[in-house]
N, C-alpha and C. Protein backbone atom coordinates (compact mmCIF):
# COMPACT_ATOMS: atom_id res chain seq x y z
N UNK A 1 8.29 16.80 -22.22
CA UNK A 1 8.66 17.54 -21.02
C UNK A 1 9.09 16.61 -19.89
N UNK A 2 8.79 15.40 -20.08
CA UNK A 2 9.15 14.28 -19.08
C UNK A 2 8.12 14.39 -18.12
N UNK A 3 6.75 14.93 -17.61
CA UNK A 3 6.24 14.77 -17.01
C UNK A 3 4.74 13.85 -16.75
N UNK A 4 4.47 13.14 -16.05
CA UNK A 4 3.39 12.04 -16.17
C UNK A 4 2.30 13.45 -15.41
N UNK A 5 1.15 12.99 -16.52
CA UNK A 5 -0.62 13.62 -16.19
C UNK A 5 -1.11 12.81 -16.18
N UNK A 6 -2.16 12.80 -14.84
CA UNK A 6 -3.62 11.47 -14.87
C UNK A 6 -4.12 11.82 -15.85
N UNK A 7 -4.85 11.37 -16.06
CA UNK A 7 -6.20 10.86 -17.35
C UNK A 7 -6.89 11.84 -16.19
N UNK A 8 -7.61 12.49 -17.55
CA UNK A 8 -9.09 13.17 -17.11
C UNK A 8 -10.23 12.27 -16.61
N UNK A 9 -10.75 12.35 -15.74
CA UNK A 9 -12.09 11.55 -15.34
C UNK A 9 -13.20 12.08 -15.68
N UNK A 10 -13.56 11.68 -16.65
CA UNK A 10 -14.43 12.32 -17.52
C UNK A 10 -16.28 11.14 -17.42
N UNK A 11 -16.13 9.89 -17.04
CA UNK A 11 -17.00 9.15 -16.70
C UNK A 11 -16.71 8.01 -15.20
N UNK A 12 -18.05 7.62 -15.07
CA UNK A 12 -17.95 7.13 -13.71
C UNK A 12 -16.66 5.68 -13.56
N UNK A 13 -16.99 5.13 -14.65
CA UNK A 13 -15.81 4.03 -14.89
C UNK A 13 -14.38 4.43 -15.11
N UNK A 14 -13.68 5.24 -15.22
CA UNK A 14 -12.41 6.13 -15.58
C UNK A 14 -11.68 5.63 -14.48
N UNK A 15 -10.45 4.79 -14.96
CA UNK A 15 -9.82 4.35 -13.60
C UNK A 15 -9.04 5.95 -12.91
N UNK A 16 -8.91 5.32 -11.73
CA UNK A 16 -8.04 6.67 -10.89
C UNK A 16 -6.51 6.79 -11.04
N UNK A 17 -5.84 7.77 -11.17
CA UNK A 17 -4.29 7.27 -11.32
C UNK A 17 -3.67 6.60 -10.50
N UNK A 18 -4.29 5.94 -9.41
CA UNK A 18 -3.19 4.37 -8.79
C UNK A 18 -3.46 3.40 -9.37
N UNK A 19 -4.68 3.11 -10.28
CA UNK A 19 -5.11 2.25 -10.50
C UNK A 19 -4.32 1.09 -11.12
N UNK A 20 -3.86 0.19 -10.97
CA UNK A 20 -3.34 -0.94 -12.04
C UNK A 20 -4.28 -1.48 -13.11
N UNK A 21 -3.38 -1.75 -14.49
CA UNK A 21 -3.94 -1.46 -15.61
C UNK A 21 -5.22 -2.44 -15.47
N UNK A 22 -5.34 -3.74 -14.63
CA UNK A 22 -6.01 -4.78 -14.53
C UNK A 22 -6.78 -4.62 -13.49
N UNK A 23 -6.97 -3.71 -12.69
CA UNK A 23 -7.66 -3.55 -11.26
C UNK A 23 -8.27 -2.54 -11.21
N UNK A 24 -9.62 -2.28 -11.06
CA UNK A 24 -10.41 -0.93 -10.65
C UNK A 24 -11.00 -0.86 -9.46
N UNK A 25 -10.88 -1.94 -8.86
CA UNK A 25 -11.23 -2.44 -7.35
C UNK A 25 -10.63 -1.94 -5.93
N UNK A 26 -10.86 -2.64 -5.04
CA UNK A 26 -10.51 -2.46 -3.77
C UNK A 26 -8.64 -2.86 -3.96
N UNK A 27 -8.04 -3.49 -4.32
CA UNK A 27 -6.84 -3.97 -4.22
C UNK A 27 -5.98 -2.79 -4.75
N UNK A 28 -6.34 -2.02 -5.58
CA UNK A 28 -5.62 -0.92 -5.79
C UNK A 28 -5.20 0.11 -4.70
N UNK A 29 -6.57 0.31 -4.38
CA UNK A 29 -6.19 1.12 -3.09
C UNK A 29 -6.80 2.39 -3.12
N UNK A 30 -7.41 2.11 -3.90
CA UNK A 30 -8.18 3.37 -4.55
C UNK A 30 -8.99 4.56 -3.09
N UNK A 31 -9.71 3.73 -2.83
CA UNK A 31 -10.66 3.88 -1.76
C UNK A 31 -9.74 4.51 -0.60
N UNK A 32 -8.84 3.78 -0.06
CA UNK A 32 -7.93 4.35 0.93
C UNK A 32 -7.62 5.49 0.61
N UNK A 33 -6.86 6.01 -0.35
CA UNK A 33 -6.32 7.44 -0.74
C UNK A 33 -7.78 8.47 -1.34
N UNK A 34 -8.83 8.12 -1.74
CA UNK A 34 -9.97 9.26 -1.29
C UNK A 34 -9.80 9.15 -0.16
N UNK A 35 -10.15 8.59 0.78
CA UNK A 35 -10.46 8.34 2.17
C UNK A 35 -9.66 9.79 3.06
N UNK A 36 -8.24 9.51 2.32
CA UNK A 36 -7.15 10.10 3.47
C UNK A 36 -7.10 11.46 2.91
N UNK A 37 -7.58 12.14 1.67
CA UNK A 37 -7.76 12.87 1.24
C UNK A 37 -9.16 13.83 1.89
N UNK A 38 -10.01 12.81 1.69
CA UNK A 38 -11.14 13.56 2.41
C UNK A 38 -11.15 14.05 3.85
N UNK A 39 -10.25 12.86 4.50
CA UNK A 39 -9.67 13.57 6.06
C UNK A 39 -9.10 14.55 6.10
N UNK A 40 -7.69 15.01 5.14
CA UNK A 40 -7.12 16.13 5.18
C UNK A 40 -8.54 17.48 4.57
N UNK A 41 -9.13 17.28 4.28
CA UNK A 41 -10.36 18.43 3.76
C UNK A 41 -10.85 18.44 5.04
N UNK A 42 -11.58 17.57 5.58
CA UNK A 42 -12.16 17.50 7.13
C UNK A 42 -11.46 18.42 8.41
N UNK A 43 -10.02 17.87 8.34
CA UNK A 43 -9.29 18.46 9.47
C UNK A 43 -8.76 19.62 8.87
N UNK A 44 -9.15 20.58 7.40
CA UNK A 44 -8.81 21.86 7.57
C UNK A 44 -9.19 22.47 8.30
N UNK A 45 -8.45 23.96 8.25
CA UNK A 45 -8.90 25.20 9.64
C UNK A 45 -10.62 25.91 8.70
N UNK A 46 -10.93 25.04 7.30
CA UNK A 46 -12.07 25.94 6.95
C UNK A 46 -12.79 24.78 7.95
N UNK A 47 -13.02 23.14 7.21
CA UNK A 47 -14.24 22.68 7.78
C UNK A 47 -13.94 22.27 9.74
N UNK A 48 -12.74 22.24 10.16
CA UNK A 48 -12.29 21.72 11.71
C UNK A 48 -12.95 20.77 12.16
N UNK A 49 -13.34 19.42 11.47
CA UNK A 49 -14.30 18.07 11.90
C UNK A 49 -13.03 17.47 12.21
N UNK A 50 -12.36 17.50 13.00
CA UNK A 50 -11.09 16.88 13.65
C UNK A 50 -11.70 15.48 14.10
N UNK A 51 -12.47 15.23 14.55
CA UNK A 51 -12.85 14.35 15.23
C UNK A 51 -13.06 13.10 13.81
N UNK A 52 -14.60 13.47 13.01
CA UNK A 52 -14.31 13.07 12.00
C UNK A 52 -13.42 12.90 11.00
N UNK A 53 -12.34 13.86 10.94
CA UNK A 53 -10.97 13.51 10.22
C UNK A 53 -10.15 12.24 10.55
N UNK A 54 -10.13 12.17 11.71
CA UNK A 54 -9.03 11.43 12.66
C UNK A 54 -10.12 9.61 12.40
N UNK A 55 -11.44 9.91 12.23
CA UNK A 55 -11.93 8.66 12.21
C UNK A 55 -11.79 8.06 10.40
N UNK A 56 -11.61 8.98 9.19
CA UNK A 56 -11.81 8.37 8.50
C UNK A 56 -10.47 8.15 7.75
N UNK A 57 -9.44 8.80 8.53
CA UNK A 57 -7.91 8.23 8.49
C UNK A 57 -7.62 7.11 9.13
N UNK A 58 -8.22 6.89 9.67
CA UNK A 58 -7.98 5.60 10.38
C UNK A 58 -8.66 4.36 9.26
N UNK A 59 -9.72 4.48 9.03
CA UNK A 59 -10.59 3.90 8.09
C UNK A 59 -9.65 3.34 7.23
N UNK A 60 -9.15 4.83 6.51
CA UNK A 60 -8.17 4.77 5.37
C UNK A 60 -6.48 3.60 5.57
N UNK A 61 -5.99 4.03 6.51
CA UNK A 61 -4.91 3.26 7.45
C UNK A 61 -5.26 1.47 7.77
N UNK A 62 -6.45 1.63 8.02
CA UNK A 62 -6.86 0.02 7.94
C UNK A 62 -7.02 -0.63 6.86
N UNK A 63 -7.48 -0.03 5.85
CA UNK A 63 -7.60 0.00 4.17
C UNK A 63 -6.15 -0.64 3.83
N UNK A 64 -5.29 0.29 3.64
CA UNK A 64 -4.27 0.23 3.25
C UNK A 64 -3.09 -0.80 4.28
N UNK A 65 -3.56 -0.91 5.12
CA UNK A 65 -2.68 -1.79 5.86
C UNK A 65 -3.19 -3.54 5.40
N UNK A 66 -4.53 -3.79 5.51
CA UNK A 66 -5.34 -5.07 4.57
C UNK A 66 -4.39 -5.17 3.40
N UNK A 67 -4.43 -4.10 2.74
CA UNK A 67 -3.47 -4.68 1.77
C UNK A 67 -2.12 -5.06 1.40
N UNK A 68 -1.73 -4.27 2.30
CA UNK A 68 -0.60 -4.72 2.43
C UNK A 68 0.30 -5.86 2.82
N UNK A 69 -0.42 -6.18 3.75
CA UNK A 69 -0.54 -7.89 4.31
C UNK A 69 -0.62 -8.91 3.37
N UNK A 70 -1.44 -8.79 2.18
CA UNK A 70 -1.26 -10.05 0.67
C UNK A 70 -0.12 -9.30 0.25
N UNK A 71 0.73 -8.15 0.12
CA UNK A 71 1.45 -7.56 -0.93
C UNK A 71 2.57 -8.05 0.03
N UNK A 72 2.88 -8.25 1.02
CA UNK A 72 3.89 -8.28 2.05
C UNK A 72 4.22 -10.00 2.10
N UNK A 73 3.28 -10.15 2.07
CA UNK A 73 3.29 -12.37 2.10
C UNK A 73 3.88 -12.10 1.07
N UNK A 74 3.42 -11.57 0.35
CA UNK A 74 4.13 -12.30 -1.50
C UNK A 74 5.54 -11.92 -1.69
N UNK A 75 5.81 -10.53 -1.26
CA UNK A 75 7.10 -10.47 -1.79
C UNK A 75 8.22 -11.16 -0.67
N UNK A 76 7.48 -11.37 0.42
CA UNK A 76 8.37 -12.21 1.67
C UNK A 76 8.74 -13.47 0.85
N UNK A 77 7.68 -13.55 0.11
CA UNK A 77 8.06 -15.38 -0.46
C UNK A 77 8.88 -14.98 -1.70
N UNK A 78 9.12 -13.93 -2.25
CA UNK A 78 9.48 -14.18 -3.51
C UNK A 78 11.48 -13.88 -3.08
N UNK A 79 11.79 -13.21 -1.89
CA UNK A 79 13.08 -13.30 -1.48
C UNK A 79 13.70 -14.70 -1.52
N UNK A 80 14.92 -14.78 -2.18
CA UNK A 80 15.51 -16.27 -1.93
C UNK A 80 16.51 -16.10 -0.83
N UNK A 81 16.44 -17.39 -0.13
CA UNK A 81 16.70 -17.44 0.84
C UNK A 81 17.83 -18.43 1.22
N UNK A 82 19.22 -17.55 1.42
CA UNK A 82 20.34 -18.22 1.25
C UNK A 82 21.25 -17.85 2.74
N UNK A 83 22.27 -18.38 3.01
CA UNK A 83 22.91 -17.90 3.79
C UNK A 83 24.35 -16.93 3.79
N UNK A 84 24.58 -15.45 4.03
CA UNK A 84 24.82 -14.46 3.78
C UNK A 84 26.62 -14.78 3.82
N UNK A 85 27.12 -15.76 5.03
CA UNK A 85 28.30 -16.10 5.05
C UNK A 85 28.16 -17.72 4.88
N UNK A 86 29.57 -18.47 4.32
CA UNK A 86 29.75 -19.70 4.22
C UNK A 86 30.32 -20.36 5.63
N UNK A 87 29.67 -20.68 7.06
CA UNK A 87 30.29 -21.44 7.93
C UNK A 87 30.52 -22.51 7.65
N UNK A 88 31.84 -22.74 8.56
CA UNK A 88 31.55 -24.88 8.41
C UNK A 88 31.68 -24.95 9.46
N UNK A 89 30.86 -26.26 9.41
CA UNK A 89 30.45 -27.14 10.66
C UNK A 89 31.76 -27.32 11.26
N UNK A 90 31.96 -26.69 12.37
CA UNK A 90 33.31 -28.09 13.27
C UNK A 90 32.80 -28.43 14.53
N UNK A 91 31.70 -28.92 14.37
CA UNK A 91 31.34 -29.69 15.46
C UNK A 91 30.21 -30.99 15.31
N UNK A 92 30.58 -31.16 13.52
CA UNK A 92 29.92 -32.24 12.68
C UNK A 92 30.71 -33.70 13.24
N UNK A 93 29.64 -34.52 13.80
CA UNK A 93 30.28 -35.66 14.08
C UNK A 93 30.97 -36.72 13.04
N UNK A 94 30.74 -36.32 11.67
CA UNK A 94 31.44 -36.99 10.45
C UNK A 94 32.61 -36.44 10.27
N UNK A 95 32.88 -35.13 10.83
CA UNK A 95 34.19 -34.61 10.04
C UNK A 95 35.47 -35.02 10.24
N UNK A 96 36.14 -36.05 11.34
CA UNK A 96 36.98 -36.56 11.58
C UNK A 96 37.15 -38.02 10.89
């Protein structure tokens, strides 16, 4: 049908579907997206903990921003770094 299903979580170890195949940890991101999830439950019109919503989105937002910062160095470094047009120097004191 072409469509991707998480894995059932059927035990406490069961990675989550962001998980990377090598990571069950904090670097995934796991934690952040419950987080922002549980805020949107918080700030419904059933439970209205707005206050608490707004604090554990933020939580979540700091989460995910930490990581992003190692994911952001790396791919900054992995750009090669060339120059987009070919100038020439004419104001090279060899060129005459």
């Amino acid at each position: 049908t072409g469509t991707l299903r998480a894995p059932t979580l059927t035990t406490g170890t069961d990675k989550l579907p962001f998980s990377p195949d090598t990571d069950n940890q904090e670097d995934s991101g796991n934690r952040a997206i419950v987080l922002l999830a549980f805020a949107e439950a918080l700030g419904s019109e059933k439970k209205k903990e707005y206050a608490q919503a707004e604090v554990e989105r933020k939580n979540a937002l700091g989460i995910l921003s930490t990581l992003w910062q190692a994911t952001g160095a790396r791919r900054a470094g992995d750009q090669p770094i060339r120059p987009l047009f070919e100038v020439p120097d004419f104001f090279s004191p060899t060129r005459f």
